[in-house]
N, C-alpha and C. Protein backbone atom coordinates (compact mmCIF):
# COMPACT_ATOMS: atom_id res chain seq x y z
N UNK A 1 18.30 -1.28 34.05
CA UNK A 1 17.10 -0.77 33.39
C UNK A 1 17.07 0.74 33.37
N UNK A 2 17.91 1.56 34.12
CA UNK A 2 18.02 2.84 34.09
C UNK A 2 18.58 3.51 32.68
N UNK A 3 19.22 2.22 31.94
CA UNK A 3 19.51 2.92 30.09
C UNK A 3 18.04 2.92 29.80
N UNK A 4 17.45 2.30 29.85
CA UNK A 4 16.35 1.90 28.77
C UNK A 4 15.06 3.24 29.71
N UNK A 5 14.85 3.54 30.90
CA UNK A 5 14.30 4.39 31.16
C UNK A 5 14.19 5.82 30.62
N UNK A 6 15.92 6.37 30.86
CA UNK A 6 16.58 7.75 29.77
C UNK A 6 16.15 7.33 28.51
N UNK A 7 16.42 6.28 27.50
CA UNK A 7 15.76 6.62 26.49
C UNK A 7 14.46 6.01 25.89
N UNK A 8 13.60 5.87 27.29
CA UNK A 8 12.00 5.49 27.09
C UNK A 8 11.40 7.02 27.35
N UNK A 9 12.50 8.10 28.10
CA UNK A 9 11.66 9.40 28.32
C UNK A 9 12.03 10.19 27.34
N UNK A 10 13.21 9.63 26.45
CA UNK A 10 13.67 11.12 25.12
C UNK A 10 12.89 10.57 24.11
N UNK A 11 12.26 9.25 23.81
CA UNK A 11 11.38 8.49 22.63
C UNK A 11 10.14 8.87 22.47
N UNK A 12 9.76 9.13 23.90
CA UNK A 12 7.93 9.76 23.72
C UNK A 12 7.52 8.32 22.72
N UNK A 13 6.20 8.78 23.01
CA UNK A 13 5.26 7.69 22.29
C UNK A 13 4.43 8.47 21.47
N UNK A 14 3.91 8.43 20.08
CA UNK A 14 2.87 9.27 19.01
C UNK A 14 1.68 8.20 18.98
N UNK A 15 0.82 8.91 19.73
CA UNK A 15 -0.66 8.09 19.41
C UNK A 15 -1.21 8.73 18.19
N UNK A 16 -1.37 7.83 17.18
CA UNK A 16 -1.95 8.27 15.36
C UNK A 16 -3.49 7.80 15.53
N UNK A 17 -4.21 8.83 14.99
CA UNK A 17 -5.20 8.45 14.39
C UNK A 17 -5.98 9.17 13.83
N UNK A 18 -6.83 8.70 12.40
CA UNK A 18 -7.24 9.24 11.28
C UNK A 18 -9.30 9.15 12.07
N UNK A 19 -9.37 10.42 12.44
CA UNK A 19 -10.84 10.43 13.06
C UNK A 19 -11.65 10.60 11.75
N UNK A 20 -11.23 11.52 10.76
CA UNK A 20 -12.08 11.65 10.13
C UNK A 20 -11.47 12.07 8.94
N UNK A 21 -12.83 11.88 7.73
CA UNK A 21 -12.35 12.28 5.99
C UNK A 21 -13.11 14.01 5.86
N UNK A 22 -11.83 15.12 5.54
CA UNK A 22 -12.17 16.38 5.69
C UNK A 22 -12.46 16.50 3.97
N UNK A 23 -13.42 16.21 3.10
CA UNK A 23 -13.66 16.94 1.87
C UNK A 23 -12.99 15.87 1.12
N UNK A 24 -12.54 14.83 1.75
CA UNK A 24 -11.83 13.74 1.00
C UNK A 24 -10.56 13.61 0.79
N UNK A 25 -9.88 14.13 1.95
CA UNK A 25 -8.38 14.59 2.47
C UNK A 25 -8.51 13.96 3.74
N UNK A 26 -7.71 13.18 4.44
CA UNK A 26 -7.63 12.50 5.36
C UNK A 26 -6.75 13.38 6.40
N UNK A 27 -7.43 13.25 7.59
CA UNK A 27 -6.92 14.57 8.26
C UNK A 27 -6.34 13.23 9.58
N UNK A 28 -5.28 13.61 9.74
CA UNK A 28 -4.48 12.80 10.64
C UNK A 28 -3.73 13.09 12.04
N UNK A 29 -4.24 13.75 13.29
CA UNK A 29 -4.30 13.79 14.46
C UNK A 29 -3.20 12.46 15.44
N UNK A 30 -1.99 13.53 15.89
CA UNK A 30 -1.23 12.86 16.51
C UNK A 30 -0.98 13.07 18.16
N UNK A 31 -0.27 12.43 19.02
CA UNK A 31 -0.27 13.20 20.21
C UNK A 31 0.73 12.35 21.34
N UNK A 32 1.51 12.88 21.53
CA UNK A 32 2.90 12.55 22.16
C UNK A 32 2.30 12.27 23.31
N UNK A 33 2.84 10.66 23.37
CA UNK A 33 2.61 9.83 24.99
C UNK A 33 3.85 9.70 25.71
N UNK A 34 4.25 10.92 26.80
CA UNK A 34 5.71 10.54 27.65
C UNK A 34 5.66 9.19 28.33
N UNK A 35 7.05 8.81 28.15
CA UNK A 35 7.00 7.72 28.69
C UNK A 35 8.19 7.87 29.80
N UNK A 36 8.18 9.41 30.37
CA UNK A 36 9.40 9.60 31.10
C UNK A 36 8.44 8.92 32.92
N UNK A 37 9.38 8.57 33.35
CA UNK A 37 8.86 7.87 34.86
C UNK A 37 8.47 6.58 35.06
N UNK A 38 8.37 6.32 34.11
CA UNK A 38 7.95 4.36 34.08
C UNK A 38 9.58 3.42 34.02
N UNK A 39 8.85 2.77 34.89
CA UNK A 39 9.97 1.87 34.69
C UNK A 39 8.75 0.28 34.38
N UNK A 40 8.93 0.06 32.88
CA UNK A 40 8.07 -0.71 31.87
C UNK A 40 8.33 -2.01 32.13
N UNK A 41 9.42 -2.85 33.21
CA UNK A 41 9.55 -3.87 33.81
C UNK A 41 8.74 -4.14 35.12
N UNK A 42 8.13 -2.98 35.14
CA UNK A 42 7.24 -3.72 36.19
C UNK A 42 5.40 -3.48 35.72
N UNK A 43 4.83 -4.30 36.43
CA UNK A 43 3.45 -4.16 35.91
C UNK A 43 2.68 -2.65 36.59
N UNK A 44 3.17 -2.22 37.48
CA UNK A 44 3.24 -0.66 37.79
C UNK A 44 3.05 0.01 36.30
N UNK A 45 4.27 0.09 36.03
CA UNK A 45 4.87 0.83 35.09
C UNK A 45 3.91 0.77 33.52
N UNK A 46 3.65 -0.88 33.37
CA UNK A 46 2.81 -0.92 32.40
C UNK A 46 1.45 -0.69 32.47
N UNK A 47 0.89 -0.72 33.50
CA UNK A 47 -0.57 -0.14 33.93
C UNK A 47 -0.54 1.40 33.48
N UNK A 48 0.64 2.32 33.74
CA UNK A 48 0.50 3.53 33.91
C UNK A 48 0.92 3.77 32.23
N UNK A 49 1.43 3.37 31.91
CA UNK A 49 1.86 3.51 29.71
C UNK A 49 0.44 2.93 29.55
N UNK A 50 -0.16 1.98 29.92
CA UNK A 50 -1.67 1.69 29.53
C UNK A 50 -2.43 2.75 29.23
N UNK A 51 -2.73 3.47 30.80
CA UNK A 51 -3.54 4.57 31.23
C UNK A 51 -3.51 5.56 30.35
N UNK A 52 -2.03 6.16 29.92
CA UNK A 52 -1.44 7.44 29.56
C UNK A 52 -1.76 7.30 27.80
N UNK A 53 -1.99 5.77 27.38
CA UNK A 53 -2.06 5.62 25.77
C UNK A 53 -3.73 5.73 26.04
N UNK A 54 -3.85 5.14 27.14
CA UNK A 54 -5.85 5.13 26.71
C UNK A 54 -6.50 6.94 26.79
N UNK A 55 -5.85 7.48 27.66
CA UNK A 55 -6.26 8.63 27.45
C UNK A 55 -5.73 9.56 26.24
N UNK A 56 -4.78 8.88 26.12
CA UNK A 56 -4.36 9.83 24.54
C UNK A 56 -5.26 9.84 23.62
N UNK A 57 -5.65 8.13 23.62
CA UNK A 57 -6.67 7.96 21.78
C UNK A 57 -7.76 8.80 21.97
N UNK A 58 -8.21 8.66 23.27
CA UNK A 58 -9.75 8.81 23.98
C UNK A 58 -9.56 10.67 23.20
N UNK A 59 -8.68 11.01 23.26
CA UNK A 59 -8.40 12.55 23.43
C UNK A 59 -8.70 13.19 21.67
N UNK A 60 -7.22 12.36 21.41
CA UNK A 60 -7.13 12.19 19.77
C UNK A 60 -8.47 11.94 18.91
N UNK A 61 -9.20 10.86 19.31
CA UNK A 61 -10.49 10.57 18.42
C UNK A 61 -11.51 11.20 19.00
N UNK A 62 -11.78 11.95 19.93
CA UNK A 62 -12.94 12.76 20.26
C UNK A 62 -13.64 11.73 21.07
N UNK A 63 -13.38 10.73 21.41
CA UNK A 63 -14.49 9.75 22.11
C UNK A 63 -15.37 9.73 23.11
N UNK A 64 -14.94 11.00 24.02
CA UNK A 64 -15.77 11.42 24.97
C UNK A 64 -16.30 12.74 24.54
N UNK A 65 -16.50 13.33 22.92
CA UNK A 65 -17.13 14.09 22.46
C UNK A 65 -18.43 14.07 22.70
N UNK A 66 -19.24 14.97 23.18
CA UNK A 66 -20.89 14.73 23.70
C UNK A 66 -21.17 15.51 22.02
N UNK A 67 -21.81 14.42 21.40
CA UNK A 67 -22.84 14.77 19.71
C UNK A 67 -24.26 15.43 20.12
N UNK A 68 -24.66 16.07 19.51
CA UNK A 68 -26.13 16.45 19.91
C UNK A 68 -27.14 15.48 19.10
N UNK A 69 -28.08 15.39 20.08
CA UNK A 69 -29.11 14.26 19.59
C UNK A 69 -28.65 13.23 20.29
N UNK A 70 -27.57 12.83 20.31
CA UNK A 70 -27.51 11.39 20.93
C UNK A 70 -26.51 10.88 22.06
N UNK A 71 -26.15 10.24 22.85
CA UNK A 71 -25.42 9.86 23.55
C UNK A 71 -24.58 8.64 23.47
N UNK A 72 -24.89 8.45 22.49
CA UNK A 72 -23.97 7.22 21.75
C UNK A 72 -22.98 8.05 20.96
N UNK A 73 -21.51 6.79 21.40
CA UNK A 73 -20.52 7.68 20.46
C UNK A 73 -20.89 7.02 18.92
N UNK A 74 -19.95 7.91 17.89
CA UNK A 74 -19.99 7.56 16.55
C UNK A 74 -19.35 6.54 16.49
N UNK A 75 -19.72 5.43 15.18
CA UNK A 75 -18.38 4.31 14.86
C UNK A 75 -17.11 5.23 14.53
N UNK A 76 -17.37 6.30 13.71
CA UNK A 76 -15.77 6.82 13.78
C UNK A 76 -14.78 6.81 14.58
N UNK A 77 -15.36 7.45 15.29
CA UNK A 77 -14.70 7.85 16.59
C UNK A 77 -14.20 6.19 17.36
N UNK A 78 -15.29 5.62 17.58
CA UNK A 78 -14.66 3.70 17.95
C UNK A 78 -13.82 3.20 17.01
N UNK A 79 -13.77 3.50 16.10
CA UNK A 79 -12.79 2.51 15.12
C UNK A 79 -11.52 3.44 14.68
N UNK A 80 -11.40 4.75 15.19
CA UNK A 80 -10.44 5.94 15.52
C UNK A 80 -9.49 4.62 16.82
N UNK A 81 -10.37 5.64 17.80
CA UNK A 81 -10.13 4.77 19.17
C UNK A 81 -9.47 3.60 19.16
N UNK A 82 -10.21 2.32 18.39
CA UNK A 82 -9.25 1.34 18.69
C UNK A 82 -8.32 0.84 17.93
N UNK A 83 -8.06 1.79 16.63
CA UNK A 83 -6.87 1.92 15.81
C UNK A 83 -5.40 2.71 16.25
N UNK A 84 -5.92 3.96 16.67
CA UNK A 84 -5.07 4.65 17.48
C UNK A 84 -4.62 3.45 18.80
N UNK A 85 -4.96 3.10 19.50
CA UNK A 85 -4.72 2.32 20.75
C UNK A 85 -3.56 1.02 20.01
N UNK A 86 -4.09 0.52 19.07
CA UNK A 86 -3.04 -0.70 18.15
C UNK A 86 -2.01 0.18 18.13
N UNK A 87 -2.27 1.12 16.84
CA UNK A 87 -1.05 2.12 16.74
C UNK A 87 0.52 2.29 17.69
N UNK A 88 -0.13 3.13 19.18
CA UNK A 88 0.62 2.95 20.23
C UNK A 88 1.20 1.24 20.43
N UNK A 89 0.01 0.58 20.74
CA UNK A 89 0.86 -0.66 21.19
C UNK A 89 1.77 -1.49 20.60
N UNK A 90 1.65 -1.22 19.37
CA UNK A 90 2.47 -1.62 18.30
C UNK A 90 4.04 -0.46 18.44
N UNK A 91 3.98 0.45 18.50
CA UNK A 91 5.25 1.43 18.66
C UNK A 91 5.57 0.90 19.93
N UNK A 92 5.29 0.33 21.24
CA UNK A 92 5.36 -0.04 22.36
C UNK A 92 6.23 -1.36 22.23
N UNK A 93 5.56 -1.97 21.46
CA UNK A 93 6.11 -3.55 20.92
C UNK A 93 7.44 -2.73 20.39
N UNK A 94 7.78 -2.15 19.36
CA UNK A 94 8.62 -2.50 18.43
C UNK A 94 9.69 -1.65 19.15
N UNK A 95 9.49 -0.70 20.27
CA UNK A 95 10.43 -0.26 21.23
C UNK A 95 11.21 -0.75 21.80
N UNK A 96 10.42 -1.59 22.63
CA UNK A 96 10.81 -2.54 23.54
C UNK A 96 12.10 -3.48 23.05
N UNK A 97 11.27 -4.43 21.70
CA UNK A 97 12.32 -5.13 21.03
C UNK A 97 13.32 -4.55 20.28
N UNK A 98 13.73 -3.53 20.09
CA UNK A 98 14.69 -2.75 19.87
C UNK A 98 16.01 -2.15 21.08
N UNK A 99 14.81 -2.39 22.36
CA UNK A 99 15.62 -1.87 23.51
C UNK A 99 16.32 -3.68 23.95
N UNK A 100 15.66 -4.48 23.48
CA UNK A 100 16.43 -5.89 24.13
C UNK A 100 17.03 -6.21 23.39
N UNK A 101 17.10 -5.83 21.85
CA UNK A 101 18.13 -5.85 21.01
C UNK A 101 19.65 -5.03 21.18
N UNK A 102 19.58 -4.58 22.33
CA UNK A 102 20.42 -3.62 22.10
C UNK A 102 20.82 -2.07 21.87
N UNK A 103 19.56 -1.78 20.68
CA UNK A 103 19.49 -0.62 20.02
C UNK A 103 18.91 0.32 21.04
């Protein structure tokens, strides 16, 4: 598992997500999730790629943005959030099966 570690830390992970429409131009916010130090065979490892993607989106979509007036977040920002979060887990998925493929 030490191949698949070296190139789980040169792959990085891109958390995507589209928070918001700027003037009717879609403004698209990315943000590199290392995945150097995990070893993704153990549930260690996947707790901590969990952690490291949840704080990415959280980051990316503003979700712990404090709005004035209210203390509720926006739907944007939630449907940012849990698009970005697919996003990753989906690049996570299609890693993986690429790394048991061989590739």
């Amino acid at each position: 598992m030490k191949t698949f570690a070296i190139a789980a830390a040169a792959f990085g992970l891109a958390v995507t997500a589209t928070p918001a429409f700027a003037g009717g131009i879609e403004e698209r916010n990315t943000m590199q999730v290392s995945l150097a130090g995990l070893d993704l065979d153990t549930p260690e490892g996947q707790e901590m790629l969990d952690q490291r993607i949840e704080r990415a989106a959280r980051d990316v979509c503003q979700l712990d943005r404090m709005r004035t007036g209210t203390r509720l977040q926006s739907n944007a920002a939630k449907e940012c959030y849990a698009k970005a979060k697919a996003s990753a887990k989906q690049q996570v998925a299609a890693m993986l099966e690429n790394q048991r493929r061989g590739g």
